[in-house]
C-alpha atoms as a PDB file:
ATOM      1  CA  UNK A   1     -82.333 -14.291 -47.368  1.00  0.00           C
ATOM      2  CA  UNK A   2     -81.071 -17.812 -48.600  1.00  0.00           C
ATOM      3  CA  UNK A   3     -78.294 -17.730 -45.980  1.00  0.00           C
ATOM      4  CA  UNK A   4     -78.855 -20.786 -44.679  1.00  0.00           C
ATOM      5  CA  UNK A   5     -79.707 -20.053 -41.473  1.00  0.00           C
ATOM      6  CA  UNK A   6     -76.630 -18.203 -40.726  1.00  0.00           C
ATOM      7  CA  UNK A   7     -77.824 -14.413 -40.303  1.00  0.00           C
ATOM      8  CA  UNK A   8     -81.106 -14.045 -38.600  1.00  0.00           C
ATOM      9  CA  UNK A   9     -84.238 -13.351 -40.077  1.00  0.00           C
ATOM     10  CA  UNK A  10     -84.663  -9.846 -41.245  1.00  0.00           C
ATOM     11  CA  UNK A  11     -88.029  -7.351 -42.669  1.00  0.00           C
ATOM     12  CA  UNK A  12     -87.618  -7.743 -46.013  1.00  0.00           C
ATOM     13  CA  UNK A  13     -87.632  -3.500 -46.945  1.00  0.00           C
ATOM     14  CA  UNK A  14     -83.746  -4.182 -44.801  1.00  0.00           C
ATOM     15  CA  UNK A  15     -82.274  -6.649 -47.455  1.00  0.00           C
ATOM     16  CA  UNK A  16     -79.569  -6.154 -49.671  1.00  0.00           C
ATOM     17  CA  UNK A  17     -80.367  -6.584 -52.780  1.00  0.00           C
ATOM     18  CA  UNK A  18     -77.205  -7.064 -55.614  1.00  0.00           C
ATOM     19  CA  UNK A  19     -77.445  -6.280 -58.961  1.00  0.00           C
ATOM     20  CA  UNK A  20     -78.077  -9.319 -60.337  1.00  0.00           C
ATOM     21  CA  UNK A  21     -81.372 -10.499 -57.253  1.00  0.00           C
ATOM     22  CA  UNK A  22     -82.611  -6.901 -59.006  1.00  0.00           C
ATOM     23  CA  UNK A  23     -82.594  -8.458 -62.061  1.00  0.00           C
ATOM     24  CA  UNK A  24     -83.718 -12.197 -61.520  1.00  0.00           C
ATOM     25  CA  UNK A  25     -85.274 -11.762 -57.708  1.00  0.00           C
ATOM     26  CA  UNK A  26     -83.655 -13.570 -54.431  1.00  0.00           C
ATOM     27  CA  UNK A  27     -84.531 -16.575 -53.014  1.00  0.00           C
ATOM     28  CA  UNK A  28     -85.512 -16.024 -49.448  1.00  0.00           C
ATOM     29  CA  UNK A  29     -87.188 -18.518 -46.324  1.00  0.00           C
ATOM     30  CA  UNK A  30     -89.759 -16.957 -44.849  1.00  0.00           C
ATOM     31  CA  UNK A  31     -89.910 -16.849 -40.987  1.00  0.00           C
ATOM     32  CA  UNK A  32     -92.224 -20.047 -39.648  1.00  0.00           C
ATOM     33  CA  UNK A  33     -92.598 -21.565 -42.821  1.00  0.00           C
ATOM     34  CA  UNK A  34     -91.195 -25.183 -43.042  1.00  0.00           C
ATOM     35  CA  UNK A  35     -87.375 -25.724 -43.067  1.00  0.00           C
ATOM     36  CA  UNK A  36     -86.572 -26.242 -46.834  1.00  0.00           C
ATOM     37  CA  UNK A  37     -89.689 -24.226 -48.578  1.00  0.00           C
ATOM     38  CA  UNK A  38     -87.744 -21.284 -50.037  1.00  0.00           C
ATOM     39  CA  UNK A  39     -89.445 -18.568 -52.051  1.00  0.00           C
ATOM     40  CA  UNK A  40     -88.470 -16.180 -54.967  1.00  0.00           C
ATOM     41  CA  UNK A  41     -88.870 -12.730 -53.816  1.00  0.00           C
ATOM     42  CA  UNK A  42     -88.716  -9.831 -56.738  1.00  0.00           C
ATOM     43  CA  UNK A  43     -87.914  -5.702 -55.876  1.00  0.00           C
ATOM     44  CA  UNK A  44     -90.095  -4.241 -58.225  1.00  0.00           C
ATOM     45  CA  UNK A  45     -89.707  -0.085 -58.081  1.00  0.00           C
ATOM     46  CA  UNK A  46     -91.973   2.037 -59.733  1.00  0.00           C
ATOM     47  CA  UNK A  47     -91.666   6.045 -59.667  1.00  0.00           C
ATOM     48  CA  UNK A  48     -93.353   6.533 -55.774  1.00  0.00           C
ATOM     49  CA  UNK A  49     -93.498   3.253 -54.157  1.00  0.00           C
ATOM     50  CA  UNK A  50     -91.075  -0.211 -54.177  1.00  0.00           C
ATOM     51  CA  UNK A  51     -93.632  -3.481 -54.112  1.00  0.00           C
ATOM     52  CA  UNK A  52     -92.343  -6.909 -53.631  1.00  0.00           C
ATOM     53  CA  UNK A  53     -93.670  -9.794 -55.150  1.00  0.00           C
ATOM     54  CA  UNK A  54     -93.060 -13.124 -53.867  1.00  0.00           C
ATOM     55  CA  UNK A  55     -93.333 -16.601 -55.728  1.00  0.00           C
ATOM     56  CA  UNK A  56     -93.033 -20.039 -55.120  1.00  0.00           C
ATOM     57  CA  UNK A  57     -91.731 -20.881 -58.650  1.00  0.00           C
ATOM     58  CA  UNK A  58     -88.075 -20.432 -58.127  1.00  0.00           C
ATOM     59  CA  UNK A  59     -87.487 -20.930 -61.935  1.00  0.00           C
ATOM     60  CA  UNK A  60     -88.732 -17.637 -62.397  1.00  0.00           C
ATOM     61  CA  UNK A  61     -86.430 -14.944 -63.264  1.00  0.00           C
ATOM     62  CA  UNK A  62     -87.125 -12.205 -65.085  1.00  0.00           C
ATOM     63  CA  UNK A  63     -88.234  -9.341 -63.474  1.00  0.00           C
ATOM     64  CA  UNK A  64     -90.127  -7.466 -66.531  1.00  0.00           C
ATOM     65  CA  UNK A  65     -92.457 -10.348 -66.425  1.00  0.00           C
ATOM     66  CA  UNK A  66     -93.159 -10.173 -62.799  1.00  0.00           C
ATOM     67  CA  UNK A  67     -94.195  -6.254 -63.730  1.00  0.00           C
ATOM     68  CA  UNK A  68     -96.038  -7.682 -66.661  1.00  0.00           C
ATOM     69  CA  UNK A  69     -97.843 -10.253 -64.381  1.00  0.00           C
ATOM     70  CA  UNK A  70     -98.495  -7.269 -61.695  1.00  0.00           C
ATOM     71  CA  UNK A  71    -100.256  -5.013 -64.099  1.00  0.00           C
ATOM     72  CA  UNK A  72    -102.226  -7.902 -65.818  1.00  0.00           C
ATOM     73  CA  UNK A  73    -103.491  -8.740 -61.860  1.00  0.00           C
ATOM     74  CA  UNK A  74    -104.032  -4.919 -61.045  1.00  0.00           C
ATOM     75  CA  UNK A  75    -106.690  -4.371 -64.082  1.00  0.00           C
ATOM     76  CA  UNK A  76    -108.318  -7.522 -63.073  1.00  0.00           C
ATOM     77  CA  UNK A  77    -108.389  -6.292 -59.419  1.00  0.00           C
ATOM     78  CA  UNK A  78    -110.015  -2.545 -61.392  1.00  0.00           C
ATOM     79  CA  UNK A  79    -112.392  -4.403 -63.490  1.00  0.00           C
ATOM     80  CA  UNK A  80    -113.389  -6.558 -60.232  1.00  0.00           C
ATOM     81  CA  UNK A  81    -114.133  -3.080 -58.697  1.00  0.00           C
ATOM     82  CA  UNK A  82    -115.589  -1.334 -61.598  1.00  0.00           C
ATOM     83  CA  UNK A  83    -118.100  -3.813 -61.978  1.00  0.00           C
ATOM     84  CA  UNK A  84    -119.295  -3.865 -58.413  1.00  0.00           C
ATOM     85  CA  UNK A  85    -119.376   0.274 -57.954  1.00  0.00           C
ATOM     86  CA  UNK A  86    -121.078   0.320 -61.603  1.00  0.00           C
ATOM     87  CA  UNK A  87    -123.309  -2.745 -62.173  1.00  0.00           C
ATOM     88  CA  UNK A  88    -124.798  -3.941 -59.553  1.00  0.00           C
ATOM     89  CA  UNK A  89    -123.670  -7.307 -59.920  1.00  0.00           C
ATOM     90  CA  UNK A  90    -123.367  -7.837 -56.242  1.00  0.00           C
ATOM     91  CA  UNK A  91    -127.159  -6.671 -55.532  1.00  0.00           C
ATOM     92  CA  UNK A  92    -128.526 -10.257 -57.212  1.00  0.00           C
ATOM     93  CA  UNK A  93    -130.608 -11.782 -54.540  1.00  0.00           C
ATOM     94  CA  UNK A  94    -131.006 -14.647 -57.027  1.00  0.00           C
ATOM     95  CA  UNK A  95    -130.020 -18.475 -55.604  1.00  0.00           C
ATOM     96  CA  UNK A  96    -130.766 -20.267 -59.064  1.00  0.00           C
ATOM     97  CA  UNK A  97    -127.687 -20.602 -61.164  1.00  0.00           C
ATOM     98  CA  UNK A  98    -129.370 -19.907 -64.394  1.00  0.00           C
ATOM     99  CA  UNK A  99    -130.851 -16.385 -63.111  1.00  0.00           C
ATOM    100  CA  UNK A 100    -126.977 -15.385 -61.175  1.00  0.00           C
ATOM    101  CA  UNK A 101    -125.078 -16.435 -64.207  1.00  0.00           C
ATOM    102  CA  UNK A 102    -127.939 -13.801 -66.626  1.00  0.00           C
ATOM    103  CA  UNK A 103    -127.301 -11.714 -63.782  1.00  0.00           C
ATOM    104  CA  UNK A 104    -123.623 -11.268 -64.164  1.00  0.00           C
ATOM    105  CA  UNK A 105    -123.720 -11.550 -67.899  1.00  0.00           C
ATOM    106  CA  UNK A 106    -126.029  -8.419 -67.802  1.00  0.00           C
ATOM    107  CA  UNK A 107    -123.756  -6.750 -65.370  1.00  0.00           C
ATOM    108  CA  UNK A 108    -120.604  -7.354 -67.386  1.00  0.00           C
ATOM    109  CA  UNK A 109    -122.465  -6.323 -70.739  1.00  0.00           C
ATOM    110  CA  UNK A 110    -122.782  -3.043 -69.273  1.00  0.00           C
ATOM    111  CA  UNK A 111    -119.547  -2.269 -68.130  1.00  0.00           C
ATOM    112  CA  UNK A 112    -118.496  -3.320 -71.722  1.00  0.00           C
ATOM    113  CA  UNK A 113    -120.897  -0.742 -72.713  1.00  0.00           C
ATOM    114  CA  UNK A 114    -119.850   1.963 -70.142  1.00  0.00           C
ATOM    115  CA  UNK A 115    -116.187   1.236 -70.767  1.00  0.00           C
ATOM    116  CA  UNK A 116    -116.546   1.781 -75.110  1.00  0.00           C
ATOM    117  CA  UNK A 117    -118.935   4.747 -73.723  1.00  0.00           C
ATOM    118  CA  UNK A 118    -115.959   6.161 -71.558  1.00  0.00           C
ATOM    119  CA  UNK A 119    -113.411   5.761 -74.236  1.00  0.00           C
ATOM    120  CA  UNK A 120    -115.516   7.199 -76.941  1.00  0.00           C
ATOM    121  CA  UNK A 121    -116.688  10.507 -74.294  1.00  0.00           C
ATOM    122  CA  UNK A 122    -112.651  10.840 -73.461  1.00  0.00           C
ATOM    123  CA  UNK A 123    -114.131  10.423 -69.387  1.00  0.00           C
ATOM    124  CA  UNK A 124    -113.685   8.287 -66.875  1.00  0.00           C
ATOM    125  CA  UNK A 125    -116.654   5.090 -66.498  1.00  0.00           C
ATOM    126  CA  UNK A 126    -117.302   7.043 -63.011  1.00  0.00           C
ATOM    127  CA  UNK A 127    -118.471   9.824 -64.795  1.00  0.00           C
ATOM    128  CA  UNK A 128    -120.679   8.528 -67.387  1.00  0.00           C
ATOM    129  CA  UNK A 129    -122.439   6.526 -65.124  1.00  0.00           C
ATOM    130  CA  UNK A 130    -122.771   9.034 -62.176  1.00  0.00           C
ATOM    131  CA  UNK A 131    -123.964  11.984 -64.621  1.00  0.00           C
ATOM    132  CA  UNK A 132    -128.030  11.337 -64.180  1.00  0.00           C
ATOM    133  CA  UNK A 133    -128.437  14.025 -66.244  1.00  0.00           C
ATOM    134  CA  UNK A 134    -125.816  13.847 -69.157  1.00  0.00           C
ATOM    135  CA  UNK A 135    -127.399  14.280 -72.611  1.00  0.00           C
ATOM    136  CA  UNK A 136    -126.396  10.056 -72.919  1.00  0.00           C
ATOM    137  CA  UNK A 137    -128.234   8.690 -70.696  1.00  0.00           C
ATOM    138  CA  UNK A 138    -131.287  10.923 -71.614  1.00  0.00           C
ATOM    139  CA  UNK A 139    -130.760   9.552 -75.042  1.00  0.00           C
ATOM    140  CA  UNK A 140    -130.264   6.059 -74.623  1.00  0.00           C
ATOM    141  CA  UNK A 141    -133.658   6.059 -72.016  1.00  0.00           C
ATOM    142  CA  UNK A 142    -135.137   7.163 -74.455  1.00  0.00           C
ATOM    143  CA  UNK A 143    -134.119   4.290 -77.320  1.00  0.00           C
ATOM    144  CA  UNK A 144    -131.514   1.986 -75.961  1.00  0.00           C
ATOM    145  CA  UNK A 145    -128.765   0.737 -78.168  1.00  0.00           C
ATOM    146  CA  UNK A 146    -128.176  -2.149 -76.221  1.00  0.00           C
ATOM    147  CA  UNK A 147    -130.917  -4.555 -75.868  1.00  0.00           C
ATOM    148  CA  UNK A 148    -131.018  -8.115 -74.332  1.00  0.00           C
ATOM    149  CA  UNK A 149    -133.268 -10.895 -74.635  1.00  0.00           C
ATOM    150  CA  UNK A 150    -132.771 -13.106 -71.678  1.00  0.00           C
ATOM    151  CA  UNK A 151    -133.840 -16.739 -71.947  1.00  0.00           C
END
């Protein structure tokens, strides 16, 4: 914790935290990190699991928008997966920029697709795409809604 130097250097899950670093975070120095480069270090508990977030802007204190921040980053980290299971965005063999950037376009077109596909079905985008045989797919083979013309 910020003690200076006084108490020795502890795991983090073994702090004390007071009401008020729950609130606003704690301002901790890491171990082997230069002398006066202090970080802001917020608890944040959810129902099975306590995660800590660390930041270097010690102004920041508010811990509902450190969760805010978290869940923003965690369905960017989905979508980042989601596309690669479902698109095929990585599979682009491509070195031109022109072709990779219609390449990813197409591949984030879809998910858009998949995703207003999932909602609409009330399933998952897993299952829409992985269902070769659903009565959707058969249909939009057959007369695609979505169409491209690629330049």
């Amino acid at each position: 914790d910020d003690s200076n130097g006084t108490k020795p250097y502890q795991h983090i899950d073994s702090l004390e935290w007071s009401q008020t670093e729950q609130k606003s975070g704690k301002r901790v120095k890491i171990n082997k990190f230069p002398k006066n480069h202090k970080v802001k270090v917020f608890r944040v508990v959810s129902n099975k699991r306590t995660d800590y977030v660390a930041t270097n802007d010690l102004n920041q204190s508010d811990v509902s928008a450190v969760r805010q921040v978290c869940s923003a980053r965690w369905k960017i980290e989905q979508f980042h997966r989601e596309t690669k299971q479902l698109t095929g965005i990585e599979k682009c063999q491509c070195r031109l920029p022109r072709i990779v950037r219609n390449h990813i376009t197409c591949a984030v077109l879809v998910w858009i697709y998949l995703m207003q596909k999932a909602n609409e079905m009330g399933q998952t985008l897993y299952r829409v795409k992985n269902e070769p045989y659903s009565d959707f797919l058969r249909q939009q083979l057959k007369s695609p809604t979505l169409k491209m013309d690629i330049a």
